[in-house]
Each structure stands twice: as structure tokens, then as C-alpha cells.
Protein backbone atom coordinates (compact mmCIF):
# COMPACT_ATOMS: atom_id res chain seq x y z
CA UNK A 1 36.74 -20.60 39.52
CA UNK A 2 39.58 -19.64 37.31
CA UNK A 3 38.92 -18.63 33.70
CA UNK A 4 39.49 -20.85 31.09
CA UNK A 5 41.09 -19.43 28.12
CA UNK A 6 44.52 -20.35 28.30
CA UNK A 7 44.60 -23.47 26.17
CA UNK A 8 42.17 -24.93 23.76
CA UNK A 9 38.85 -25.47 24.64
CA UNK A 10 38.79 -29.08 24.10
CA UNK A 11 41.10 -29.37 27.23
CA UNK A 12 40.12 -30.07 30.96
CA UNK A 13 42.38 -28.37 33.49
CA UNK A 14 42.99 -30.26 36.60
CA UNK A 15 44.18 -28.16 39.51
CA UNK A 16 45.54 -31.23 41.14
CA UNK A 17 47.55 -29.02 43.82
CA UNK A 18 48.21 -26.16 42.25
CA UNK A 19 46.59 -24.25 45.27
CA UNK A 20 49.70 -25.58 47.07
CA UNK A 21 53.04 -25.00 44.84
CA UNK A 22 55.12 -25.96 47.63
CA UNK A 23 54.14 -29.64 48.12
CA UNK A 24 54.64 -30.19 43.76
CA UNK A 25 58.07 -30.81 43.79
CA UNK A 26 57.96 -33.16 47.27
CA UNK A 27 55.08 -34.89 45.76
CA UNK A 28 56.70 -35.63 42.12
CA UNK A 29 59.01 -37.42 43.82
CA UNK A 30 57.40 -39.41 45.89
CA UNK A 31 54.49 -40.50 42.90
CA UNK A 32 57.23 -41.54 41.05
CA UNK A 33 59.33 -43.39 43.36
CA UNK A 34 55.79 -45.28 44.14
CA UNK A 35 54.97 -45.84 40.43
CA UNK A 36 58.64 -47.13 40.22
CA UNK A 37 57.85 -49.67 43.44
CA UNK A 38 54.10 -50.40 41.91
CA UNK A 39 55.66 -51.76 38.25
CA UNK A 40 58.50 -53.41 39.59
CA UNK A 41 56.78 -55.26 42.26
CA UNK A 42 53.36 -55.52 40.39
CA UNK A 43 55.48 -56.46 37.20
CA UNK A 44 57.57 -59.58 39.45
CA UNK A 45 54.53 -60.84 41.16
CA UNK A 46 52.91 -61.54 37.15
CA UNK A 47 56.27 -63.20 36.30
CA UNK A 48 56.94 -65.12 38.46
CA UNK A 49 52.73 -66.71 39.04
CA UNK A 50 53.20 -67.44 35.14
CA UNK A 51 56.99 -68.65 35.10
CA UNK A 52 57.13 -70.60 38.44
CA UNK A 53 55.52 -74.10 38.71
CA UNK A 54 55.59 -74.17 42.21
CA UNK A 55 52.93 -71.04 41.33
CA UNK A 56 50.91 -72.83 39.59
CA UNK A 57 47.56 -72.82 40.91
CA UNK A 58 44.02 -70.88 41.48
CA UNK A 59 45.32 -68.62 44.30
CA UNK A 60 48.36 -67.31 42.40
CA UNK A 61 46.36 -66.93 39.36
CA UNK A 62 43.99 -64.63 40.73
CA UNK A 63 46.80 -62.84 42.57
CA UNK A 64 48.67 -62.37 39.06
CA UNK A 65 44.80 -60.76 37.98
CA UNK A 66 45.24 -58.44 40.81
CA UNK A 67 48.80 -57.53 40.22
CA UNK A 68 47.42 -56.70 36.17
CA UNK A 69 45.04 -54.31 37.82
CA UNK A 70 47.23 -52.47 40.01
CA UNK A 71 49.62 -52.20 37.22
CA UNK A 72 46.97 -50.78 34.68
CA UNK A 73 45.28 -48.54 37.43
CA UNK A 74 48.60 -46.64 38.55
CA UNK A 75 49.61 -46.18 34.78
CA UNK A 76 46.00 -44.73 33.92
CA UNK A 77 46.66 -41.87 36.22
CA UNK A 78 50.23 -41.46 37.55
CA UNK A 79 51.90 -40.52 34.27
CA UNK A 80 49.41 -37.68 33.64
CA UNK A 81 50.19 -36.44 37.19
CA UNK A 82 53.98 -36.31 37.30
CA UNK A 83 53.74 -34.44 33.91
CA UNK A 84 51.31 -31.62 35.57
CA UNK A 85 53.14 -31.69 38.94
CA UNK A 86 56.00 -30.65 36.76
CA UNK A 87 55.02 -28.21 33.93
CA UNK A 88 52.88 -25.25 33.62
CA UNK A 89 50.04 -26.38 31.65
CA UNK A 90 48.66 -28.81 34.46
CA UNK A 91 45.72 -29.98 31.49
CA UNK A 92 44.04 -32.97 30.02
CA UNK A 93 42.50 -32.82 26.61
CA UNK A 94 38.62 -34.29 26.56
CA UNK A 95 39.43 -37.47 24.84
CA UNK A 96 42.05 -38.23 27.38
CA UNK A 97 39.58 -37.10 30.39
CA UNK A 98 36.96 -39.58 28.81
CA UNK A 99 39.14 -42.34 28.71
CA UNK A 100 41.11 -41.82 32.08
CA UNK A 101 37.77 -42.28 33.82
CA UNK A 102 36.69 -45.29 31.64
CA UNK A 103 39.83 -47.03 32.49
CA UNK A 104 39.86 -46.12 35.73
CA UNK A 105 36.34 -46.90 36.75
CA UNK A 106 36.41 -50.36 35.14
CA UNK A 107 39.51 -51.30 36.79
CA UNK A 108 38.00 -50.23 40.27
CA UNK A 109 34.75 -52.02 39.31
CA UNK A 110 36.81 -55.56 37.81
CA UNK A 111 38.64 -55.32 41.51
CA UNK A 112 35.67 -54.77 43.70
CA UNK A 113 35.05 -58.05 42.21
CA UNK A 114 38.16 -59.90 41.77
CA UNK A 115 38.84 -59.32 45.69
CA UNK A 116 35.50 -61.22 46.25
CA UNK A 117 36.43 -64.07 44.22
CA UNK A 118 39.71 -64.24 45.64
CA UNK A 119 37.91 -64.66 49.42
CA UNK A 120 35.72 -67.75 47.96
CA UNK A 121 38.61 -69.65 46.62
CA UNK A 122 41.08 -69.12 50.21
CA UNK A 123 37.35 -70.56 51.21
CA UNK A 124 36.92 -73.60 48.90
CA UNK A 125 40.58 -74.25 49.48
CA UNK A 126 40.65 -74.17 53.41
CA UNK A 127 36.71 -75.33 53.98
CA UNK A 128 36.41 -77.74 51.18
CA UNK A 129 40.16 -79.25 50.90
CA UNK A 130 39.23 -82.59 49.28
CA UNK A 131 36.98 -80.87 46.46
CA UNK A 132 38.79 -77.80 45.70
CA UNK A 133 40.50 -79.04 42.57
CA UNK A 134 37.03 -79.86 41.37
CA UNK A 135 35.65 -76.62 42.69
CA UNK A 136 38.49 -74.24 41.38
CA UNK A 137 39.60 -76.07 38.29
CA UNK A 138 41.40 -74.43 35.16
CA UNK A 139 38.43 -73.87 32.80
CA UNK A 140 36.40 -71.93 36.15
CA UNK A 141 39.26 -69.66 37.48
CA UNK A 142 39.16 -68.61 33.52
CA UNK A 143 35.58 -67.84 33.57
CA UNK A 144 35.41 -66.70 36.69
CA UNK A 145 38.79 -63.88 36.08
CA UNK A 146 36.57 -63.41 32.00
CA UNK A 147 33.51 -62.76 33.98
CA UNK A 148 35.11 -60.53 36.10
CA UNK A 149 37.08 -58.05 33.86
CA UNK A 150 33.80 -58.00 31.82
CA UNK A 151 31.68 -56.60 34.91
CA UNK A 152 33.93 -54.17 35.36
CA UNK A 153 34.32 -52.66 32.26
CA UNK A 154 30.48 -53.00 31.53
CA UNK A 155 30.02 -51.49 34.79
CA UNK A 156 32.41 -48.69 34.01
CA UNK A 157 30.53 -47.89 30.90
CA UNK A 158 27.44 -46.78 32.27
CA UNK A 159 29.05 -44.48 34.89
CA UNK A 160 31.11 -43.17 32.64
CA UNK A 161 28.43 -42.48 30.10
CA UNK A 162 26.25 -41.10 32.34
CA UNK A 163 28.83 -38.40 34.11
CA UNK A 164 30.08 -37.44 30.28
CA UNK A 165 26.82 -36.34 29.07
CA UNK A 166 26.06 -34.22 32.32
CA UNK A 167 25.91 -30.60 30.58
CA UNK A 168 28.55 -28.23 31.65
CA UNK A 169 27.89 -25.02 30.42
CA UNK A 170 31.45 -24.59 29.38
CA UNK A 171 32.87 -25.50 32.70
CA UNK A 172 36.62 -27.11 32.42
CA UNK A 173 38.24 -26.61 35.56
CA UNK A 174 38.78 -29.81 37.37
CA UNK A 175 39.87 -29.52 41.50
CA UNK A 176 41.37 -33.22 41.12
CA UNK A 177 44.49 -34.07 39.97
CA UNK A 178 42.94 -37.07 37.38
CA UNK A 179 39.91 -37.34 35.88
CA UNK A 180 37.17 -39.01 38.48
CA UNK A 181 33.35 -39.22 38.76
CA UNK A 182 32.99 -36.99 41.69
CA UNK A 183 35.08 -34.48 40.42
CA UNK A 184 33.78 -34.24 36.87
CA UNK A 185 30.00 -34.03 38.67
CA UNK A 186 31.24 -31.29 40.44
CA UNK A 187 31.42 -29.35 37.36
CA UNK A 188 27.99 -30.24 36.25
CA UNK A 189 25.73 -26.52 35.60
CA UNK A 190 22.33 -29.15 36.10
CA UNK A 191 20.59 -30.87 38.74
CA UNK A 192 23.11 -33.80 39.18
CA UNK A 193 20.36 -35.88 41.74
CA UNK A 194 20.00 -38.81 39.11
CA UNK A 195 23.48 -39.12 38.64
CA UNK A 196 24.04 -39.13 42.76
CA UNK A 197 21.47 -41.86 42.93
CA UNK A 198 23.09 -43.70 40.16
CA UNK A 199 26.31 -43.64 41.35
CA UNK A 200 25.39 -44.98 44.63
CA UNK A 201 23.11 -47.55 43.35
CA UNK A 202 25.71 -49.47 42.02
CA UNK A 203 28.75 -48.27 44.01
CA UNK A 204 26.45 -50.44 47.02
CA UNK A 205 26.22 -53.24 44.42
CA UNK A 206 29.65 -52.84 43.35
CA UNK A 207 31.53 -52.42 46.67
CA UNK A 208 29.20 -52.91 50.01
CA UNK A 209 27.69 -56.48 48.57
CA UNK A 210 31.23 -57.91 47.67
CA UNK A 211 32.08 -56.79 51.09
CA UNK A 212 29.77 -58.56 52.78
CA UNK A 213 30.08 -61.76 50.57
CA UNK A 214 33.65 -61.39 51.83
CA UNK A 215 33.08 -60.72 56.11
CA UNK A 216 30.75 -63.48 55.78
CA UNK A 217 33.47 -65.70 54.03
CA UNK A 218 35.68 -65.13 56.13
CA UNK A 219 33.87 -66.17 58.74
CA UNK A 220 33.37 -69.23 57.49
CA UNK A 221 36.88 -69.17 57.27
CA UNK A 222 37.56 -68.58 60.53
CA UNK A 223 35.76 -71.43 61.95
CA UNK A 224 37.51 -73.91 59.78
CA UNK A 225 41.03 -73.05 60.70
CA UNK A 226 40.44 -73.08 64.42
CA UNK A 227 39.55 -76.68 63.74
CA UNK A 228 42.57 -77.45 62.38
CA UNK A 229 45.12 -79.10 64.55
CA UNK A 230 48.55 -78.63 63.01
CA UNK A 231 49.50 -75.64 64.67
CA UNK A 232 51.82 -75.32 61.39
CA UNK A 233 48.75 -75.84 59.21
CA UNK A 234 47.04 -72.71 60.84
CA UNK A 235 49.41 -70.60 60.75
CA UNK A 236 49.75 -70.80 57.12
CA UNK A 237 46.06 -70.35 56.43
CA UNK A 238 45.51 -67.68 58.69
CA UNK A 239 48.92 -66.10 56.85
CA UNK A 240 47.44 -66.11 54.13
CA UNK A 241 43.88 -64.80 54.48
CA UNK A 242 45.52 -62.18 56.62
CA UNK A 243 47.33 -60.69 53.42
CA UNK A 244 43.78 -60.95 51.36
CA UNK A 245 42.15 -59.27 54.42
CA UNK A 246 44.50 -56.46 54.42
CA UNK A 247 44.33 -55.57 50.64
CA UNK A 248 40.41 -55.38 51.35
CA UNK A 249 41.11 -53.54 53.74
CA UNK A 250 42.98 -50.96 52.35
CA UNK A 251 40.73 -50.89 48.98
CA UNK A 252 37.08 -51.19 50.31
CA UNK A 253 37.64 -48.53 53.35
CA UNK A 254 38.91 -45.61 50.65
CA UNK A 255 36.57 -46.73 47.81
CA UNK A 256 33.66 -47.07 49.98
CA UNK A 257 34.46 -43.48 51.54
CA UNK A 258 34.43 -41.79 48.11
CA UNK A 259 31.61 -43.47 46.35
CA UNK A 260 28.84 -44.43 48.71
CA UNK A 261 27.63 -41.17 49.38
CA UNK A 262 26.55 -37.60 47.48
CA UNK A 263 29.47 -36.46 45.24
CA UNK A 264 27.79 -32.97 46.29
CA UNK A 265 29.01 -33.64 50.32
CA UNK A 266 33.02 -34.26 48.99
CA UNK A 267 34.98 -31.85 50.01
CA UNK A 268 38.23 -31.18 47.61
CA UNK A 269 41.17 -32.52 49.87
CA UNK A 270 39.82 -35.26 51.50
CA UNK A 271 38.53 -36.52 48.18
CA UNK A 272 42.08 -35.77 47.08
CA UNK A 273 43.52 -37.86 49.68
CA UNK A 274 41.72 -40.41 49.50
CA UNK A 275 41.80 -40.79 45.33
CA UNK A 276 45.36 -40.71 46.24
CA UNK A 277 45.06 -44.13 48.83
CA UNK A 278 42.94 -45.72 46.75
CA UNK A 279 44.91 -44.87 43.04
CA UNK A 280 48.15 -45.27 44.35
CA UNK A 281 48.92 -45.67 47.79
CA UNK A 282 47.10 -49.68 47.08
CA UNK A 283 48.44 -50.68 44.17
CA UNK A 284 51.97 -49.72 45.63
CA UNK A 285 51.73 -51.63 48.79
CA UNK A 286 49.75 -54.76 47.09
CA UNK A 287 52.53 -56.67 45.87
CA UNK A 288 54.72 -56.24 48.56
CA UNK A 289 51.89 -57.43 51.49
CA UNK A 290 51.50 -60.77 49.20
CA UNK A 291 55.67 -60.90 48.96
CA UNK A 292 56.52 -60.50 52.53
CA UNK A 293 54.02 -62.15 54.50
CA UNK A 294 54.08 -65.62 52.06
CA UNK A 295 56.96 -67.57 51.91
CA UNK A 296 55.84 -69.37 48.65
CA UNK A 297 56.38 -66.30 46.77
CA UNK A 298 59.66 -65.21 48.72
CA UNK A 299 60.87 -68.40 47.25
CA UNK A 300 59.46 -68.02 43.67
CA UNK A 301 61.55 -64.67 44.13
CA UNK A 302 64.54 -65.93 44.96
CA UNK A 303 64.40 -68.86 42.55
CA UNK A 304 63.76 -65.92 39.41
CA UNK A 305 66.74 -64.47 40.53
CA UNK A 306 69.44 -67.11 39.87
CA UNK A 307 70.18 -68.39 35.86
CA UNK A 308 68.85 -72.09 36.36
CA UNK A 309 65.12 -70.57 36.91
CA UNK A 310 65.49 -68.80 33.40
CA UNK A 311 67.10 -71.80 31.46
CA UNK A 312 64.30 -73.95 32.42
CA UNK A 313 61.69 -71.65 31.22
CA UNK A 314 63.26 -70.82 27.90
């Protein structure tokens, strides 16, 4: 464990991969050309769900929620890692640790949630057709999106507050390359079982029974749209659910693998790599797997890009 005297004490150092000089410069530029992708499609996807009429309704609402997420969880961490991929000092000073893993940990939390909610309303629009303008109306998505960011956060606050106070003993040298639970536990100098048990109390509630809710919407789901006839009809509805079921997918799987077990059994790189799917890799690829598989929002695209879509919403 390397020494730490070479900035002031108040200041976490996080190693990120400094064990591995050679991959910083190949790695600086490919976190920022994915930051670049995340804001500019994460950033469209918002606009356009707000601006576009033909947007107008629970699905692309949530989907705007999710695209706010992404947005706000690459910006929590990326920016902090291109500066230490690219100067000496790779460090972090407390009050910036502290609220890294807030942030972090209640936007995780909110969209653990969020992707849950998302999977009942594709269900109350493709099982319940007739009543899902009663069943999703204005006033509910609100709540429901209120209730959700609220979880989250809450959520994130007790984690949080719980891996802060772990004692130390002077220990500052983080093998992560952001502030996480997992890796600040790692430093603890106490018996960190509580905190283990904690941790995986609610990262079940948090992530295995959303999961579940979802499967067994989706089957649900399933049996509904092989009863539809229009071959058309399907098609569209199993497009659809197919994006949601990928972004699930691709959250759940890393999530799951980092926080439903022992911090103590981690080892560094694979927690590395996977902090990396689930920070950036997701929130990258989001947009773009609700862009190119629907053609509603291919259209909202191309009707942002042209002056007439601008003039009307001035």
C-alpha cells in the first residue's frame, strides 16, 4: 500500500490504473469520446421527449427520466477520471469522495427502480390497451418518476452513511478509479461484516426484487403480444420491449455482479471492469439502443433537425 504523504491529508488517492501507465493515454481517449456520445445522445433523447408532441406520452417520459440519469451518472464520475488519467496527482479530496458516492449510489438506486416502472407501463400499455390512459395518466407518471428519485436518494443515504463512518485508521489509498462502496470498504482497518450484510440487504431489495417484478412482467408481456394478430402490431411491441429488455440487461447483470455479494471477495480489476460497464459503458449505449431500434424517435430526430420543428416550439 503506497504511503500517503504526498498531498494533504484530507485527500483520497485513487489508483484508478496507475499500476498500468500504458493503457492511460488509450483510455483518456476513449472515456472521453464516450462521455462526448453519452451527453450528446443522452442530452437529444431529453429534447426531443419534451419538445416533440408526437413524444408526448408515459413511455417517452420515463425514457427522458432515464436519459437524466445516465447524464448525471457519467458526469459524477467521468470528469474526475479524465483529469487523473491525465495528471500526476491522480486524487480526490474527502468532500468530493463523499459526495461522488452519494450521487452515484442514488442514481444507481433511482434506476434500479425507474427500469421497473418502465416494464409495468410497456405492460399496462400492451396488456391493458383500453385503460392505460386511466392507468398511466399525467398526475401518476409524476408520482410515480417523484417517488422514484426519492427512493433512490434516500436509499443512497444510508449506504453512504454507513461506508463513511467505517474507521480507517488513516488509510487513503483507493484501488478504484472513483469513489464506490466496495472500494472505500476495502480500506476499512475494522470488522466490515455489518456493513457486508447491509449492503446486500438492500442491494437484493434494490436490484434482485425489481428484477423479478420485471421477468415476471415481461412475461405477462409475452403472452399478450403473441395474441395479437397484426403481424405489424407485434412487431412494434416486441420492438419495443426488446430495447427495455436490453438496457436491463446491460444494467442489472453488472450491478448485480458488484453488489450482491461480500465487498471482501472483489477482486481489483474485475471490480474495475465492471464499475466501468455499469458507470459508463450503459449510459453510453442507452440512448442510442432507444434511437435505433424505434422509429418514433428516429423521426422526432429528424424532425429536431430541420428549422420548422424549432419555430413551432418557440
Amino acid at each position: 500500500m503506497w504511503t500517503y504523504n504526498q498531498s494533504s491529508l484530507d485527500d483520497f488517492m485513487l489508483l484508478g490504473f496507475s499500476d498500468r501507465p500504458w493503457l492511460e493515454t488509450p483510455l483518456f481517449v476513449i472515456f472521453l469520446v464516450a462521455y462526448i456520445f453519452a451527453l450528446f445522445g443522452n442530452i437529444s433523447i431529453i429534447l426531443v421527449s419534451r419538445l416533440d408532441p408526437q413524444l408526448d406520452s408515459p413511455m417517452y417520459f420515463f425514457v427522458s427520466n432515464l436519459s437524466l440519469l445516465d447524464l448525471c451518472y457519467t458526469t459524477s464520475t467521468v470528469p474526475q477520471m479524465l483529469v487523473n488519467l491525465r495528471g500526476q496527482e491522480k486524487t480526490i479530496s474527502y468532500g468530493g469522495c463523499v459526495a461522488q458516492l452519494y450521487i452515484f449510489l442514488a442514481l444507481g438506486s433511482t434506476e434500479c427502480i425507474l427500469l421497473a416502472i418502465m416494464a409495468f407501463d410497456r405492460y399496462a400499455a400492451i396488456c391493458k390497451p383500453l385503460h392505460y390512459p386511466i392507468i398511466m395518466n399525467q398526475r401518476r407518471c409524476i408520482h410515480m418518476a417523484t417517488g422514484t428519485w426519492i427512493s433512490g436518494f434516500a436509499n443512497s443515504l444510508v449506504q453512504s452513511t454507513l461506508t463513511v463512518v467505517v474507521p480507517r485508521c488513516g488509510q487513503r489509498v483507493i484501488d478504484h478509479f472513483f469513489c464506490e462502496v466496495p472500494a472505500l470498504l476495502k480500506l476499512a482497518c475494522t470488522d466490515t461484516r455489518v456493513n457486508e450484510a447491509e449492503l446486500n440487504v438492500l442491494g437484493a431489495l434494490l436490484l434482485l426484487v425489481p428484477l423479478t417484478l420485471i421477468l415476471g412482467t415481461y412475461v405477462f408481456i409475452a403472452q399478450a403480444v403473441m395474441k395479437i394478430r397484426s403481424a405489424e402490431s407485434r412487431w412494434k411491441a416486441f420492438n419495443t420491449c426488446a430495447s427495455h429488455l436490453l438496457v436491463v440487461f446491460l444494467f442489472y447483470f453488472t450491478a448485480i455482479s458488484m453488489y450482491v455479494q461480500p465487498p471482501s471477495s472483489y477482486s481489483h480489476d474485475r471490480g474495475k471492469i465492471m464499475a466501468l460497464f455499469y458507470g459508463i459503458v450503459t449510459p453510453t449505449l442507452n440512448p442510442f439502443i432507444y434511437t435505433l431500434r424505434n422509429k418514433d424517435v428516429k423521426a422526432a430526430l429528424r424532425r429536431a433537425l430541420t428549422k420548422e420543428f424549432w419555430v413551432k416550439t418557440m
